[in-house]
C-alpha atoms as a PDB file:
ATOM      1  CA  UNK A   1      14.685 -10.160   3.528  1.00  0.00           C
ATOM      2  CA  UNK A   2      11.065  -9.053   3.650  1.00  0.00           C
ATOM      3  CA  UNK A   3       9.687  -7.601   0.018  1.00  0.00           C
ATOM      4  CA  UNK A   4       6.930  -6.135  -1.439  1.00  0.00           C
ATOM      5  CA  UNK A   5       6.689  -4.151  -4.542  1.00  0.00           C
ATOM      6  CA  UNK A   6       4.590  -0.964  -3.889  1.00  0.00           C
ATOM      7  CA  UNK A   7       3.550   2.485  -5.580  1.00  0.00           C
ATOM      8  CA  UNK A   8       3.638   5.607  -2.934  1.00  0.00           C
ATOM      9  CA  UNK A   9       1.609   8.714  -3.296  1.00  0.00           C
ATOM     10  CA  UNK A  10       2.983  12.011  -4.136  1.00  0.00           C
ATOM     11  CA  UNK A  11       3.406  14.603  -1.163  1.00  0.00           C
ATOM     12  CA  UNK A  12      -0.016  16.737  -2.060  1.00  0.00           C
ATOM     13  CA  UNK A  13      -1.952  12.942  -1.600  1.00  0.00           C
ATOM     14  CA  UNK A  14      -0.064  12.228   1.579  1.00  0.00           C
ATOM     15  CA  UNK A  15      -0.492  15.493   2.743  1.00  0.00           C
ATOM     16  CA  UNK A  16      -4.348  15.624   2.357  1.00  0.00           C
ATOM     17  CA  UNK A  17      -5.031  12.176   3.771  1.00  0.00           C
ATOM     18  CA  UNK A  18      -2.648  12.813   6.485  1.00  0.00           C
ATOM     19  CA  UNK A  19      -4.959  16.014   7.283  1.00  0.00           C
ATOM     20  CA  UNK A  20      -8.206  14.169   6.988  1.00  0.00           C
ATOM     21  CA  UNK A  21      -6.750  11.340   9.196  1.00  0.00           C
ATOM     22  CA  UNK A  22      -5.461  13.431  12.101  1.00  0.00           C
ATOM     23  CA  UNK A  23      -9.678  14.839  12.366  1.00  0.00           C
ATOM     24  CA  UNK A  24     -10.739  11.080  12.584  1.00  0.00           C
ATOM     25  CA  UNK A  25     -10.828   9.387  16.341  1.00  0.00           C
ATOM     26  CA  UNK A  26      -7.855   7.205  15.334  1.00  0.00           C
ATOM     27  CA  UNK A  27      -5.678  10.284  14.301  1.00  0.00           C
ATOM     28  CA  UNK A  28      -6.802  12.006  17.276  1.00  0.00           C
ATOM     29  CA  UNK A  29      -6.395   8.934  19.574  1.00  0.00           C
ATOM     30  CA  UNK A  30      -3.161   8.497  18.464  1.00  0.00           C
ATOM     31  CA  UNK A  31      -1.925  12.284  18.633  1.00  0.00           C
ATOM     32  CA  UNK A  32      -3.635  11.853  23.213  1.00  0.00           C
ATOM     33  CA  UNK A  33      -0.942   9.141  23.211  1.00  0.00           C
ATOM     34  CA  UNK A  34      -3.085   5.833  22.211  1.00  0.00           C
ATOM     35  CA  UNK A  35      -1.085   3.493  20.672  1.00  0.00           C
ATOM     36  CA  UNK A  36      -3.336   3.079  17.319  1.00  0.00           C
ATOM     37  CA  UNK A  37      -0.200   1.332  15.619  1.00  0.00           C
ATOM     38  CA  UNK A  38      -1.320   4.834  13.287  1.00  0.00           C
ATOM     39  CA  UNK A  39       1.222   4.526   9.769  1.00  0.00           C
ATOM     40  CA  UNK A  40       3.286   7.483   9.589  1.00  0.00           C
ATOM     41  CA  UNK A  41       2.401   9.509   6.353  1.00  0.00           C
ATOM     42  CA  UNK A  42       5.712   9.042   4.787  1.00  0.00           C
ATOM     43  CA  UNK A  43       5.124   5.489   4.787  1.00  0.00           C
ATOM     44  CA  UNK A  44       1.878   5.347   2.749  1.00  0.00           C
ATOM     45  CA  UNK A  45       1.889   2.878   0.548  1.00  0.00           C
ATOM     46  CA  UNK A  46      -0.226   1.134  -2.623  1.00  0.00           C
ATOM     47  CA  UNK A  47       1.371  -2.658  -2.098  1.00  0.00           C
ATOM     48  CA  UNK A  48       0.663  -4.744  -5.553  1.00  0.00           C
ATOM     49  CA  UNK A  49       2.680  -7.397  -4.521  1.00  0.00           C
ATOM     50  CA  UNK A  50       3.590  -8.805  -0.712  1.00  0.00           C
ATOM     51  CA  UNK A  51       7.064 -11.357  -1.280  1.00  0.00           C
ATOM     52  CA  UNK A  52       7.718 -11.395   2.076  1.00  0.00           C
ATOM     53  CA  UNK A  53      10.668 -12.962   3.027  1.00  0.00           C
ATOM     54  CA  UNK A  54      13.118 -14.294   0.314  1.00  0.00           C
ATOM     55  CA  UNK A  55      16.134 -15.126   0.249  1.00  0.00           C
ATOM     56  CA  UNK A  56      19.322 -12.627  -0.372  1.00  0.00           C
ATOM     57  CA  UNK A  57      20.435 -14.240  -3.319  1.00  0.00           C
ATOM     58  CA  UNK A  58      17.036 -14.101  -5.157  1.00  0.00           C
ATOM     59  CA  UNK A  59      17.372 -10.487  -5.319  1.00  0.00           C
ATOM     60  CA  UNK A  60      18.438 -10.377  -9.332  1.00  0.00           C
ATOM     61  CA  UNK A  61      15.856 -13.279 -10.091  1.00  0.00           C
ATOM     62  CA  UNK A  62      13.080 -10.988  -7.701  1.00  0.00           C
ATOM     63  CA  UNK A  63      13.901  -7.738  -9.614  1.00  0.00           C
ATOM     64  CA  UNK A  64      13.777  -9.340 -13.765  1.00  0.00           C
ATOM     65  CA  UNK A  65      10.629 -10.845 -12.623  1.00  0.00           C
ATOM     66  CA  UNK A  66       9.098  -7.333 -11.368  1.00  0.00           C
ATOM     67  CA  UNK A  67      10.725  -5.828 -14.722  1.00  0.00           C
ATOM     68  CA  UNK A  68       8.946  -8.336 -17.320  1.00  0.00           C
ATOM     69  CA  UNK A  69       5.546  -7.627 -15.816  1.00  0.00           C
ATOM     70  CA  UNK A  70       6.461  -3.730 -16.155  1.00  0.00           C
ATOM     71  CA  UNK A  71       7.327  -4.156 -19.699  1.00  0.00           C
ATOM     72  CA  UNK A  72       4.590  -5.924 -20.562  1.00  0.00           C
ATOM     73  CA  UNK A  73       2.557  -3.250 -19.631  1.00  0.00           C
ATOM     74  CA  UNK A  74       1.249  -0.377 -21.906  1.00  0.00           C
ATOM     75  CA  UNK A  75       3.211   3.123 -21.240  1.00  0.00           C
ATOM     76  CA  UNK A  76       0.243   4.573 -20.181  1.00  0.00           C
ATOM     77  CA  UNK A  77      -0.030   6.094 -17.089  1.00  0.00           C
ATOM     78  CA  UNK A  78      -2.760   5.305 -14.720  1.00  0.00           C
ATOM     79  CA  UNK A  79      -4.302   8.244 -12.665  1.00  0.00           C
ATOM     80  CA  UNK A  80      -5.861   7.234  -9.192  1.00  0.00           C
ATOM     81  CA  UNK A  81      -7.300   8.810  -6.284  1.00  0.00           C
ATOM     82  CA  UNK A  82      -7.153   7.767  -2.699  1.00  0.00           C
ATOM     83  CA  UNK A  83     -10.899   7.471  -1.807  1.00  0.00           C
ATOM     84  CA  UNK A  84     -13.379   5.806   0.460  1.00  0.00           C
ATOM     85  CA  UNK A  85     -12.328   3.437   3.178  1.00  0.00           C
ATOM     86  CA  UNK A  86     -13.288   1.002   6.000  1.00  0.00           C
ATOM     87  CA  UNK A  87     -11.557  -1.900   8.268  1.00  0.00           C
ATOM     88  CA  UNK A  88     -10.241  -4.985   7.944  1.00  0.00           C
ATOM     89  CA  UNK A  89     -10.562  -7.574  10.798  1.00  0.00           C
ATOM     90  CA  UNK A  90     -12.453  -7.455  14.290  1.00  0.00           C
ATOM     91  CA  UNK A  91     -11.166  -6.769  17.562  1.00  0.00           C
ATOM     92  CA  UNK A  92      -7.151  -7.269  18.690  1.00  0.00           C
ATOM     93  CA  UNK A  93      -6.847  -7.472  14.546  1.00  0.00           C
ATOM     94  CA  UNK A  94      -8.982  -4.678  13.368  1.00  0.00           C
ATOM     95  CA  UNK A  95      -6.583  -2.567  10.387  1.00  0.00           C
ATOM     96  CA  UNK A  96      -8.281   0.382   9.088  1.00  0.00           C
ATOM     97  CA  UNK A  97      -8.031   1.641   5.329  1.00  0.00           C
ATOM     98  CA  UNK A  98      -8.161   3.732   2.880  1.00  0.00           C
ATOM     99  CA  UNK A  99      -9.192   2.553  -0.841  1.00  0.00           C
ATOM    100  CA  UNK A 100      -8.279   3.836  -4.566  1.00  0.00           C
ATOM    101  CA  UNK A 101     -10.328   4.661  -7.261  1.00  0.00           C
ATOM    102  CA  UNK A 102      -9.268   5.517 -10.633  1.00  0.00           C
ATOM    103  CA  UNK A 103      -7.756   3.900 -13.675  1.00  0.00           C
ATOM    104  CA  UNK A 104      -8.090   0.586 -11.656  1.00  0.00           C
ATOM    105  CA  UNK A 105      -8.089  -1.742 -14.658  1.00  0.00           C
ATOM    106  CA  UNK A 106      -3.908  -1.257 -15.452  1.00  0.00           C
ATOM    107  CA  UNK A 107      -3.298  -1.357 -11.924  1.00  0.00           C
ATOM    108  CA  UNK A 108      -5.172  -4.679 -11.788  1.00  0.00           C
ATOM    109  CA  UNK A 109      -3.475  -5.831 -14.864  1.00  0.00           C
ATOM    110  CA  UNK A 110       0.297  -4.706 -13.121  1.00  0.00           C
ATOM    111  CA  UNK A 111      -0.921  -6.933 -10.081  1.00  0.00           C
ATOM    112  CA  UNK A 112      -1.651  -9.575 -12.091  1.00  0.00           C
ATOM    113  CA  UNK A 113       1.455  -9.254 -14.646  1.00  0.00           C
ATOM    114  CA  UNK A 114       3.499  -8.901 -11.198  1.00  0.00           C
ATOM    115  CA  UNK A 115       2.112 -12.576  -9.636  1.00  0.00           C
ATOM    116  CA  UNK A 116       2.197 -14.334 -12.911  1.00  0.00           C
ATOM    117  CA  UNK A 117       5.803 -13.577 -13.552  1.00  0.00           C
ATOM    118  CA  UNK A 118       6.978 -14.227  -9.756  1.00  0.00           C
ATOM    119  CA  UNK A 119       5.302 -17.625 -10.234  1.00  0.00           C
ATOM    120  CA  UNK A 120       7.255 -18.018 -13.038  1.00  0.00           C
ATOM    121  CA  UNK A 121      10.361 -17.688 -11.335  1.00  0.00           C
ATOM    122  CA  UNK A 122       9.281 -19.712  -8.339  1.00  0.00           C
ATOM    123  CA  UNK A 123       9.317 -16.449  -6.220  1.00  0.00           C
ATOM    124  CA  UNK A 124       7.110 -16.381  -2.919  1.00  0.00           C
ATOM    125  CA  UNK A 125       4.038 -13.789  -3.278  1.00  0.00           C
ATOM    126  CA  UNK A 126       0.971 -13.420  -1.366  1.00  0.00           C
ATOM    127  CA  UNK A 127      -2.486 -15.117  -3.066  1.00  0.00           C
ATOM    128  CA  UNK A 128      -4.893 -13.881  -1.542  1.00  0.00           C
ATOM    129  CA  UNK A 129      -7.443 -11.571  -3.842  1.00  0.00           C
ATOM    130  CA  UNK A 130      -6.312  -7.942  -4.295  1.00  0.00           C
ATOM    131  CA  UNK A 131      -8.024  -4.841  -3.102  1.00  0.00           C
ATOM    132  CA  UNK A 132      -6.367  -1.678  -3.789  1.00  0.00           C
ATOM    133  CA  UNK A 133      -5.766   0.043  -0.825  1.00  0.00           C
ATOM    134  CA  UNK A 134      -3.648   2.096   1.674  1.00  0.00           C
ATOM    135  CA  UNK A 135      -3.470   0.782   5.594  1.00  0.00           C
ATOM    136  CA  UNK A 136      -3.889   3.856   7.488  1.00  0.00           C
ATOM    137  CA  UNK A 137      -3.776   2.314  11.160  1.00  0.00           C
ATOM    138  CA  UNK A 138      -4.040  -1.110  12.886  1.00  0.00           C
ATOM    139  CA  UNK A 139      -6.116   0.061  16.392  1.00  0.00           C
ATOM    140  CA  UNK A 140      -6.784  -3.396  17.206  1.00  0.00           C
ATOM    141  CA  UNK A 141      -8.647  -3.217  20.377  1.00  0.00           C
ATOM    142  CA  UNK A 142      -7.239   0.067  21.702  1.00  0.00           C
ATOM    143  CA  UNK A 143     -10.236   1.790  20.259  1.00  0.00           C
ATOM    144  CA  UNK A 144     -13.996   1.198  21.057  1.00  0.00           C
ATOM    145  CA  UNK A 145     -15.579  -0.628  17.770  1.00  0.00           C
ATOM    146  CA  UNK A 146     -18.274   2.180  17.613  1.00  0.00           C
ATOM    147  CA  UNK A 147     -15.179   4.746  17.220  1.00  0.00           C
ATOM    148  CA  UNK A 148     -13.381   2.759  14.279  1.00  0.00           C
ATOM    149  CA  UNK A 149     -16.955   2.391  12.948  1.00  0.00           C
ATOM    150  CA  UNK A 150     -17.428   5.896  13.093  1.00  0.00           C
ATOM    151  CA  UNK A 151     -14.357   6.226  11.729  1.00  0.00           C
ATOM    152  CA  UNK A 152     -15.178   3.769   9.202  1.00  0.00           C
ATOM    153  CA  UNK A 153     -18.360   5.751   7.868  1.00  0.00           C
ATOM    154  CA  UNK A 154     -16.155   8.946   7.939  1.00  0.00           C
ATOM    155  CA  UNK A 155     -13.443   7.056   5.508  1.00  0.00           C
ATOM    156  CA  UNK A 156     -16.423   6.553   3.053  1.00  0.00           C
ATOM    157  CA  UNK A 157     -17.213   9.791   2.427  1.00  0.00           C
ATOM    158  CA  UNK A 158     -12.992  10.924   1.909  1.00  0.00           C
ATOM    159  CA  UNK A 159     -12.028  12.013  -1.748  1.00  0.00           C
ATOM    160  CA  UNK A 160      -7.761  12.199  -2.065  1.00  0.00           C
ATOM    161  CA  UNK A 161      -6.887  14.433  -4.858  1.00  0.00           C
ATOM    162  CA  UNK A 162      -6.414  11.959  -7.923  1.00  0.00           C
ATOM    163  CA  UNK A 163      -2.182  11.537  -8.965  1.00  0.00           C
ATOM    164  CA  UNK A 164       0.036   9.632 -11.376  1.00  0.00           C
ATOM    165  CA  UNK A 165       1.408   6.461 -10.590  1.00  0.00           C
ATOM    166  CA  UNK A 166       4.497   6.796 -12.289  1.00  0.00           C
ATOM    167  CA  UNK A 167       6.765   4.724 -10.615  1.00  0.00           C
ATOM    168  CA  UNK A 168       6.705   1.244  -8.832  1.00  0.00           C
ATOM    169  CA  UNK A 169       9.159   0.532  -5.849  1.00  0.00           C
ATOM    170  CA  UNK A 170      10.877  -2.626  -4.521  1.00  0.00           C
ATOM    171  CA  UNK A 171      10.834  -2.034  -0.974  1.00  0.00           C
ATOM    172  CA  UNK A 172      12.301  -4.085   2.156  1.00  0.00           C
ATOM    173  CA  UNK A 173      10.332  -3.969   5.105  1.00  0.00           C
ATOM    174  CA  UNK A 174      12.204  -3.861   8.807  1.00  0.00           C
ATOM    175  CA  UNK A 175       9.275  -5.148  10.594  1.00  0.00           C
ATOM    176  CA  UNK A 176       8.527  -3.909  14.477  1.00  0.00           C
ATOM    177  CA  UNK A 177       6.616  -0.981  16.510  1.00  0.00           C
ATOM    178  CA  UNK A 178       7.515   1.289  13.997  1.00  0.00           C
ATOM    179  CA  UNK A 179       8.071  -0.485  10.988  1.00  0.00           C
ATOM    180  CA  UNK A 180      10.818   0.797   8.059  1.00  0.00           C
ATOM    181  CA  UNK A 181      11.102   0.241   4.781  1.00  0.00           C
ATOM    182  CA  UNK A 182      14.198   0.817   2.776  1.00  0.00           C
ATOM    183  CA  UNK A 183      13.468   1.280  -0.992  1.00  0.00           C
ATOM    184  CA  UNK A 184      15.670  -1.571  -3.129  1.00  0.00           C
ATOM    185  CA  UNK A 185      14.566  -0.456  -6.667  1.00  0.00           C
ATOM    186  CA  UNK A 186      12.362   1.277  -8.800  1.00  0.00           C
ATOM    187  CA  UNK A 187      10.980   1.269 -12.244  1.00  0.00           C
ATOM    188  CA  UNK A 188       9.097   3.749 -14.227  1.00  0.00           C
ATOM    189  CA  UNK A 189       5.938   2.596 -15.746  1.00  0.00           C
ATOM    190  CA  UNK A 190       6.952   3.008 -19.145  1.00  0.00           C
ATOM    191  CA  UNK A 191       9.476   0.178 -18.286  1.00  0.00           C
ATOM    192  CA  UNK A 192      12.379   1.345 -17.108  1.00  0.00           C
ATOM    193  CA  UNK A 193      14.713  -0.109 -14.662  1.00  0.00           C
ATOM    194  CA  UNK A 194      16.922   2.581 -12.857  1.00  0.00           C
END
């Protein structure tokens, strides 16, 4: 199965970014019938960890690992706002964002606490150097690069409404034109498996 451990936005986030995304070329691409590979607002996501695929029966051994790094943590909870943006990539592979602000430093300190303890348990995670952010669309080369860079410069200037993360998810991902994700389990960040 394909993981990744992930914090989601609450409604009044989703619903402004979904707004402010629907007024930039990509949104409005997307709504003419371009296929902008544009992420659905209900799966807007914060990934702090990408598994990808591990085996069934590593489940248990996946979810103490994610639950150490939780406790470890202070119960503090860390405010952030979705804010500023840009793309990823050039051409067929171009993947347009949005980034967080915020009480960065315990969300940095969760990433961390996440990798060190699926290390620990010889768990498969993505290495590659973390920056906080939400994938709004992956246009590839269905746009013109001087409308994602437009785009681009419009992300820069966005300000989400700052939230709570509260909670951090264990999702599945069902990968495909319109990807899923099926939420496996979720702790509070005070520590709490339920």
């Amino acid at each position: 199965m394909r993981l990744f451990v992930a914090a989601y936005p609450p409604e009044g986030a989703v619903a402004d970014l979904a707004a402010f995304v629907s007024r930039l070329r990509v949104g409005r691409a997307a709504a003419a019938g371009v296929n902008t590979r544009l992420a659905k607002p209900e799966t807007y996501h914060l990934t702090l960890a990408f598994l990808g695929d591990v085996a069934d029966e590593r489940l248990a051994d996946v979810e103490a690992a994610i639950g150490r790094a939780v406790d470890r943590l202070p119960p503090a909870v860390p405010e952030v706002a979705l804010a500023g943006g840009g793309r990823f990539g050039r051409g067929a592979f171009t993947l347009m964002w949005v980034g967080v602000t915020g009480d960065l430093d315990p969300m940095r300190a969760l990433h961390k606490g996440l990798r060190r303890e699926l290390k620990r348990a010889r768990l498969p995670y993505d290495d590659r150097p973390w920056k906080p952010h939400l994938t709004l669309a992956r246009p590839g080369d269905r746009l013109p690069r001087a409308e994602v860079d437009a785009d681009r410069d419009e992300l820069n200037a966005y300000e989400g409404p700052r939230w709570p993360v509260r909670e951090l998810l264990l999702m599945r991902s069902h990968l495909g034109p319109n990807p899923t994700y099926d939420r496996l389990t979720n702790w509070s960040l005070a520590g709490s498996l339920r």
